[in-house]
Protein backbone atom coordinates (compact mmCIF):
# COMPACT_ATOMS: atom_id res chain seq x y z
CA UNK A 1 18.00 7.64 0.20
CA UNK A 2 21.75 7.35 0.23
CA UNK A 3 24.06 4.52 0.54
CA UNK A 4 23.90 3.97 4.14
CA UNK A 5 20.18 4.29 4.93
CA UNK A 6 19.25 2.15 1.65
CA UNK A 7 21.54 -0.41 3.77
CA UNK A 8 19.50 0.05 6.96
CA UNK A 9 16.47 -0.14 4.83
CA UNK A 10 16.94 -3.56 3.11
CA UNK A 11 17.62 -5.03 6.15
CA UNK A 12 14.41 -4.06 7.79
CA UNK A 13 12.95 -4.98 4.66
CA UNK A 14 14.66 -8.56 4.88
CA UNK A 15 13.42 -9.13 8.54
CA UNK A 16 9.85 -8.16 7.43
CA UNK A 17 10.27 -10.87 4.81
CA UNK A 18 11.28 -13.27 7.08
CA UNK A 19 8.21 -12.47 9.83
CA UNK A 20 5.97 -12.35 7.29
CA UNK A 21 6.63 -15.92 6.24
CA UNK A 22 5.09 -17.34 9.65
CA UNK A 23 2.53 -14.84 10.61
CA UNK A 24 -1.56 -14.35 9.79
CA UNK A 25 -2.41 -11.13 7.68
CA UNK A 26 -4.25 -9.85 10.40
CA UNK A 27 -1.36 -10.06 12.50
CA UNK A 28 0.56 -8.09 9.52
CA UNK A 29 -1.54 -5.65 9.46
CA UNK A 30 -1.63 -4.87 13.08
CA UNK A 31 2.09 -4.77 12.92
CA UNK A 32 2.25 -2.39 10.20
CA UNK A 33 -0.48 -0.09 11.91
CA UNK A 34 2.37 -0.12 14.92
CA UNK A 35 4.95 1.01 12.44
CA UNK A 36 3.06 3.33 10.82
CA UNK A 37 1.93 4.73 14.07
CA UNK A 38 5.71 5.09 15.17
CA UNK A 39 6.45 6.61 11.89
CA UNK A 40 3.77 9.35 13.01
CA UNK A 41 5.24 10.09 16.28
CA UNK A 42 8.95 10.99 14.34
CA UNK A 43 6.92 13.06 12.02
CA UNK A 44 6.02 15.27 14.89
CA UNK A 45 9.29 15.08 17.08
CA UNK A 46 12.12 16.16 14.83
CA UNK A 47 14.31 16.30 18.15
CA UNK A 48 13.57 12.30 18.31
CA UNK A 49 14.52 11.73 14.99
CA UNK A 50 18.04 12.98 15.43
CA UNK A 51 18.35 11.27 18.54
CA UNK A 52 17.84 8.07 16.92
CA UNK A 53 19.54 8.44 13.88
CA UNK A 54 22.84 10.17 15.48
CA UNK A 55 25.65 8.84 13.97
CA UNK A 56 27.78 9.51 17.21
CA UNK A 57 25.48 7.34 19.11
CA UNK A 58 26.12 3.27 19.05
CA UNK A 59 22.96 1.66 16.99
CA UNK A 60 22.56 -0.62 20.50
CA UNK A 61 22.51 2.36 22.20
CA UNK A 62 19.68 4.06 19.46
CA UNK A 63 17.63 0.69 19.73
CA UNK A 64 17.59 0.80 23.15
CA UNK A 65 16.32 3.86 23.48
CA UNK A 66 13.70 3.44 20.96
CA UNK A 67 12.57 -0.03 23.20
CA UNK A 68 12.59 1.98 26.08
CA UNK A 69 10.13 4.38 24.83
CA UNK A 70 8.00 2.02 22.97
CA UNK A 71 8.05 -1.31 25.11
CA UNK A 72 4.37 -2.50 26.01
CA UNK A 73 2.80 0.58 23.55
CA UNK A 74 3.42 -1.37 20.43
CA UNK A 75 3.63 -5.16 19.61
CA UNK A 76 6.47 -7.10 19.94
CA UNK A 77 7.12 -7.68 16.35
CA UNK A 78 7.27 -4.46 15.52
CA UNK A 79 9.50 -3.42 17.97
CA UNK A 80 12.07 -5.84 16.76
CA UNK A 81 11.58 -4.59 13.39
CA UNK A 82 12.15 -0.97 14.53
CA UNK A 83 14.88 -1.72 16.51
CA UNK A 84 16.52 -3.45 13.78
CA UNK A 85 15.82 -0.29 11.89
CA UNK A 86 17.19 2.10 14.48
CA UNK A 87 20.39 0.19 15.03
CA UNK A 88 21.86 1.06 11.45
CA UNK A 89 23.20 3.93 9.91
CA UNK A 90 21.05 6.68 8.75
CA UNK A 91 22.41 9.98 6.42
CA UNK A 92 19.86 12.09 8.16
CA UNK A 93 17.03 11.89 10.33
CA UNK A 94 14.57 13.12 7.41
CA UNK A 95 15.67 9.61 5.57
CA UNK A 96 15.25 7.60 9.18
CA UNK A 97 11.39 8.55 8.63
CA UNK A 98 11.31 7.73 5.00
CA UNK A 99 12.27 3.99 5.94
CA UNK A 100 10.10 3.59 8.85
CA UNK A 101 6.94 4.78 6.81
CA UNK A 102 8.00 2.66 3.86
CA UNK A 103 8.83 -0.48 6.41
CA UNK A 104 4.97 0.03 7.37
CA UNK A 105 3.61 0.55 3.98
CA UNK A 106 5.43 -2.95 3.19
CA UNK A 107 3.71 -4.50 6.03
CA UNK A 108 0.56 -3.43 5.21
CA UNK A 109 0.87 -4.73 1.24
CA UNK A 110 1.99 -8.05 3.15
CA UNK A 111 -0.74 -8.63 5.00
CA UNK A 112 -3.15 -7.97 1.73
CA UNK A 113 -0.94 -10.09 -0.11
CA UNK A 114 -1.26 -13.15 2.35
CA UNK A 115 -4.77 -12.61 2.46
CA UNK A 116 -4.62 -12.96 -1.58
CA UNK A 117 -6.23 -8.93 -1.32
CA UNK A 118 -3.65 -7.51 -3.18
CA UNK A 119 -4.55 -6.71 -6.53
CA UNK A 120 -7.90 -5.24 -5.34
CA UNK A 121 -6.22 -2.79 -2.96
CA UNK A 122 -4.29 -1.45 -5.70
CA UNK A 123 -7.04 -0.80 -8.34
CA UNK A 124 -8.93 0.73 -5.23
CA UNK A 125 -5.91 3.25 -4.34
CA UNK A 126 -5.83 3.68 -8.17
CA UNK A 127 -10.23 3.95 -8.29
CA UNK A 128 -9.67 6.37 -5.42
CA UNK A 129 -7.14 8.57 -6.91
CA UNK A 130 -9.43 8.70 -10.10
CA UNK A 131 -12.17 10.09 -7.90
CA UNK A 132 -10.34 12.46 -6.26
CA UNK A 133 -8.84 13.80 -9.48
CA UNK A 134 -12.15 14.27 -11.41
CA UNK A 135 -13.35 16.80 -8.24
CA UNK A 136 -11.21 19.77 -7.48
CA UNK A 137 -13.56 20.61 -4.37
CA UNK A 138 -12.53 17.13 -3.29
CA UNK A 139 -8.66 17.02 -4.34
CA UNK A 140 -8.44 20.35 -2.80
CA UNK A 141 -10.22 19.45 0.64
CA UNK A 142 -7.94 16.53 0.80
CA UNK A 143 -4.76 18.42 -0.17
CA UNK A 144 -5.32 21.36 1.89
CA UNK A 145 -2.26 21.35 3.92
CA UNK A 146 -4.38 23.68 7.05
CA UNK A 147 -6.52 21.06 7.61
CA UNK A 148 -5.27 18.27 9.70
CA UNK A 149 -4.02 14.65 8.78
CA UNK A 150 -7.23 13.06 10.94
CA UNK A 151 -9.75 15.57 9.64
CA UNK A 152 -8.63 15.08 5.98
CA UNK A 153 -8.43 11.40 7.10
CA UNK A 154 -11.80 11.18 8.66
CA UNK A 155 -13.30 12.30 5.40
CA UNK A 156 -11.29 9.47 3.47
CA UNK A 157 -12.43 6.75 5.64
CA UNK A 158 -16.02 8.10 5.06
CA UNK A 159 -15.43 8.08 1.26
CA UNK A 160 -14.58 4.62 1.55
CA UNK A 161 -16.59 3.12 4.09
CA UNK A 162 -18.25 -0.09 2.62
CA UNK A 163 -16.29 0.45 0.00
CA UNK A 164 -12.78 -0.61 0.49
CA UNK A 165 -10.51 -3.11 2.19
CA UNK A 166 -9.29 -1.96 5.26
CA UNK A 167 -6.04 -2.03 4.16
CA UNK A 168 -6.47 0.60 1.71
CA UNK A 169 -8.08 2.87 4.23
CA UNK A 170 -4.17 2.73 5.92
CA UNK A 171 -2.64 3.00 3.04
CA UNK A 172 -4.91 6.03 1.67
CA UNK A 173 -4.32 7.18 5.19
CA UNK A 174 -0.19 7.10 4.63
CA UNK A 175 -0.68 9.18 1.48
CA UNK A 176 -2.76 12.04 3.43
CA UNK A 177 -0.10 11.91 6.15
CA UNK A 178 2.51 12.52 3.20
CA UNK A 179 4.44 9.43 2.58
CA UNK A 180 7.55 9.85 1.22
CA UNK A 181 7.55 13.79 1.26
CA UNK A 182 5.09 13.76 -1.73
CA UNK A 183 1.64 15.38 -2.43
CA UNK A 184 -1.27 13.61 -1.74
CA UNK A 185 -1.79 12.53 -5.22
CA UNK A 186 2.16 11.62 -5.72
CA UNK A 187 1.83 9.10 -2.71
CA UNK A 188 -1.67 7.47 -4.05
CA UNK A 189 0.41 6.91 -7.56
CA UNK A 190 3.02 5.68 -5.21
CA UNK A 191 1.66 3.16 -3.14
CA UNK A 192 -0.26 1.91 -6.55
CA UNK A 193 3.37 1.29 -8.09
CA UNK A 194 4.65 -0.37 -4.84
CA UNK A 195 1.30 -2.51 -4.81
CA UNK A 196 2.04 -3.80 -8.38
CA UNK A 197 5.52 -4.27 -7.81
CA UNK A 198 5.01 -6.41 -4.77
CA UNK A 199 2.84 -8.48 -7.31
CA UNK A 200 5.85 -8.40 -9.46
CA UNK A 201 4.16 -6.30 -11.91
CA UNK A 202 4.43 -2.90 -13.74
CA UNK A 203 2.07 0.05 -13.80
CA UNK A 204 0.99 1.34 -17.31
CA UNK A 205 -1.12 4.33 -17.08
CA UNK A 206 -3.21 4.46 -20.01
CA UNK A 207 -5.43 7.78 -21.40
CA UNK A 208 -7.81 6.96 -23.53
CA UNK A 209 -10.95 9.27 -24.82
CA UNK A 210 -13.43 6.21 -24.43
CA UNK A 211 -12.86 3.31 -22.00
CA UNK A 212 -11.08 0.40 -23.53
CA UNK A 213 -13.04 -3.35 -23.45
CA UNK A 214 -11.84 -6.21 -21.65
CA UNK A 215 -10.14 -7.22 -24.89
CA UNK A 216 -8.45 -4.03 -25.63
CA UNK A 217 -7.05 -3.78 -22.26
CA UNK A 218 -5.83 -7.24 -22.47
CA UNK A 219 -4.18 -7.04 -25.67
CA UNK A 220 -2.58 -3.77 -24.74
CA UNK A 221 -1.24 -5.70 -21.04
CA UNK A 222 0.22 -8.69 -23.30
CA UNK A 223 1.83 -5.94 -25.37
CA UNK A 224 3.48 -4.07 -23.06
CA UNK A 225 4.61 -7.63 -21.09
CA UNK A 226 6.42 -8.89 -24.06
CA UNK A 227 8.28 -4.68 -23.99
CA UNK A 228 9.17 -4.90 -20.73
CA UNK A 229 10.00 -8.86 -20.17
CA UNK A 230 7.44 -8.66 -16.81
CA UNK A 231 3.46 -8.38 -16.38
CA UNK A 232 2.00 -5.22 -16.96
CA UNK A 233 -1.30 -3.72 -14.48
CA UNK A 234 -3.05 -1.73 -17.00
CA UNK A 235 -4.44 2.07 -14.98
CA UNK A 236 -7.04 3.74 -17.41
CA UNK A 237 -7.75 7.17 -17.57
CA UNK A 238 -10.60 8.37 -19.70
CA UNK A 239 -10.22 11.83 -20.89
CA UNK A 240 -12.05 12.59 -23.95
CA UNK A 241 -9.82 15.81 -24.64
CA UNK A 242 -7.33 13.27 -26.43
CA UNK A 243 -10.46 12.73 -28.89
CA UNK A 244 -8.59 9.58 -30.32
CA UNK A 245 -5.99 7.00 -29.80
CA UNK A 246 -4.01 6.55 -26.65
CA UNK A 247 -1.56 7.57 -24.04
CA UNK A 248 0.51 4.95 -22.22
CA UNK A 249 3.05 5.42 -19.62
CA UNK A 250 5.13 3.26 -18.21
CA UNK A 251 7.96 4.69 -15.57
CA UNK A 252 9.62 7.08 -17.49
CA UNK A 253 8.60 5.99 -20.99
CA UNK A 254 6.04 7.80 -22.76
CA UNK A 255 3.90 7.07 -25.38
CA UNK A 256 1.43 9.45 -27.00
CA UNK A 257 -0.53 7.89 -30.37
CA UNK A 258 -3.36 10.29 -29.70
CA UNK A 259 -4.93 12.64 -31.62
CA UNK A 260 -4.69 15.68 -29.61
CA UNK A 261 -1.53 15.01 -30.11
CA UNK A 262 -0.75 14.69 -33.77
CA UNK A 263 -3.05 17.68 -33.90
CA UNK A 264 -0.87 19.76 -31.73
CA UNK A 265 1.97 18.52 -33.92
CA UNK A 266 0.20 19.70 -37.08
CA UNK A 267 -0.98 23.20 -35.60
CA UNK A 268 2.71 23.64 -34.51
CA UNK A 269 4.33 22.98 -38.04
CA UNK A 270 1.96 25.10 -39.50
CA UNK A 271 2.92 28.14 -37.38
CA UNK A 272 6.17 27.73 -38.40
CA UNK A 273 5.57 27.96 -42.37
C-alpha cells in the first residue's frame, strides 16, 4: 500500500482494537464474517470500488454511501468500521480492497485470540498448507483459478470438517478467495505470519529430512529468540531430499546447513576444476 491508504488502514486497524477490547469472540467473529463478506462484494464490483475510493468525492460523502447500501445487511459494528475505512484516502481502488480484506482477516485473528484459540488456528492454516502441498491433485483442485471460490471452498470446509476451528475455515476461506492478490498457497503462508505476529511472534520455517523432537524444536525456538530479540513459532517441513541437517527461514533470512546443500556446493566446485 502507499502512504495514504496505509493511513486509512491503521486507523481501521485502531478502531478494531478499540471494539475488540469490549466485545465476545463470537461477536468478533461475526463482525469479521460481515467484513469479509463486504470485501467480497468489491471483489466483484470494480465500478463500486472506485466509487468509494474516489478521491474527488468527500470521505462523508463515500461513507455515506457505503451505509446506505449496507444498513440493516450487515451488523452495526462493522458498518462503523467500514465507514471509518471508506471515509479516508485511498491511492486506488485495488488497495481500498486490500484493507477491507485485511481489516476482516484482523477481526477474525481477534476473535481466536480472545477466545485464547490462537496459536491452534495458526499451526492448523500451517497443518493445512502442509497437506495441500504434499498432493498436487489437491493443490491443483484448490488453485484452479476455473473453478469457483465456493466450489473450491466447499471442498476446504469438507477437508476440515471436525477438524478445525471455525475460524480457520474463514480464514482458509480468505486465502481461496485470494487475499492480498496472492496464490492460494502465498495467502495460507500469509495469514500463518499474521497469526504469529498477532501473538507477537515470528515464523521460522524449518526443512528438515526427519522430524525434529520436542527438544530439538525447542532448542532451535530459544535459538532463534535470542537472534531475533522476540519469540520464534517453529513451521517444520520434512523433506528427506535434504538427507541431513536443516533449513531455517526466517523473513528474508536464509539458512541452509543441509546436506543437499554442501553437496551441491561440492558437485559445483568440482565442475569448475
Amino acid at each position: 500500500m502507499q502512504a495514504a491508504s496505509r493511513e486509512s488502514y491503521r486507523a481501521g486497524a485502531e478502531r478494531l482494537d478499540a471494539y475488540v477490547r469490549g466485545a465476545e469472540p463470537s461477536a468478533v467473529a461475526a463482525t469479521a464474517d460481515d467484513i469479509l463478506s463486504v470485501a467480497a462484494l468489491l471483489r466483484r464490483e470494480p465500478r463500486l470500488r472506485r466509487a468509494l475510493s474516489d478521491p474527488a468525492r468527500a470521505g462523508a460523502d463515500r461513507s455515506g454511501l457505503l451505509g446506505d447500501m449496507l444498513r440493516g445487511r450487515v451488523g452495526a459494528e462493522a458498518l462503523d468500521l467500514l465507514a471509518s475505512m471508506v471515509s479516508g484516502r485511498w491511492s486506488a481502488p485495488s488497495e481500498l480492497l486490500d484493507g477491507v480484506e485485511r481489516l476482516g482477516v484482523e477481526a477474525l485473528l481477534a476473535s481466536a485470540d480472545l477466545s485464547g484459540d490462537l496459536g491452534e488456528v495458526e499451526d492448523e492454516l500451517f497443518r493445512f498448507g502442509q497437506v495441500v502441498s504434499g498432493s498436487a491433485e489437491l493443490s491443483n483442485t484448490l488453485s484452479d483459478p476455473m473453478a469457483s471460490v465456493e466450489r473450491r471452498a466447499e471442498l476446504a470446509r469438507q477437508l476440515l470438517a471436525g477438524k478445525a476451528q471455525p475460524v480457520t475455515v474463514s480464514l482458509v476461506e480468505a486465502a481461496l478467495a485470494g487475499f492480498g492478490g496472492r496464490s492460494f498457497t502465498g495467502a495460507l503462508t500469509r495469514l500463518v505470519e499474521l497469526a504469529a505476529d498477532r501473538r507477537d511472534r515470528q515464523v521460522a520455517y524449518v526443512t528438515v529430512a526427519a522430524p525434529l523432537t520436542e527438544e530439538e524444536e525447542r532448542r532451535l525456538g530459544a535459538r532463534l529468540s535470542e537472534m531475533y530479540g522476540r519469540e520464534v513459532s517453529v513451521k517444520q517441513t520434512v523433506d528427506p531430499d535434504v538427507l541431513g541437517g536443516a533449513r531455517v527461514q526466517v523473513g528474508s533470512d536464509l539458512y541452509d546447513g543441509t546436506v543437499l546443500r554442501r553437496l551441491n556446493e561440492t558437485r559445483n566446485a568440482l565442475a569448475k576444476r
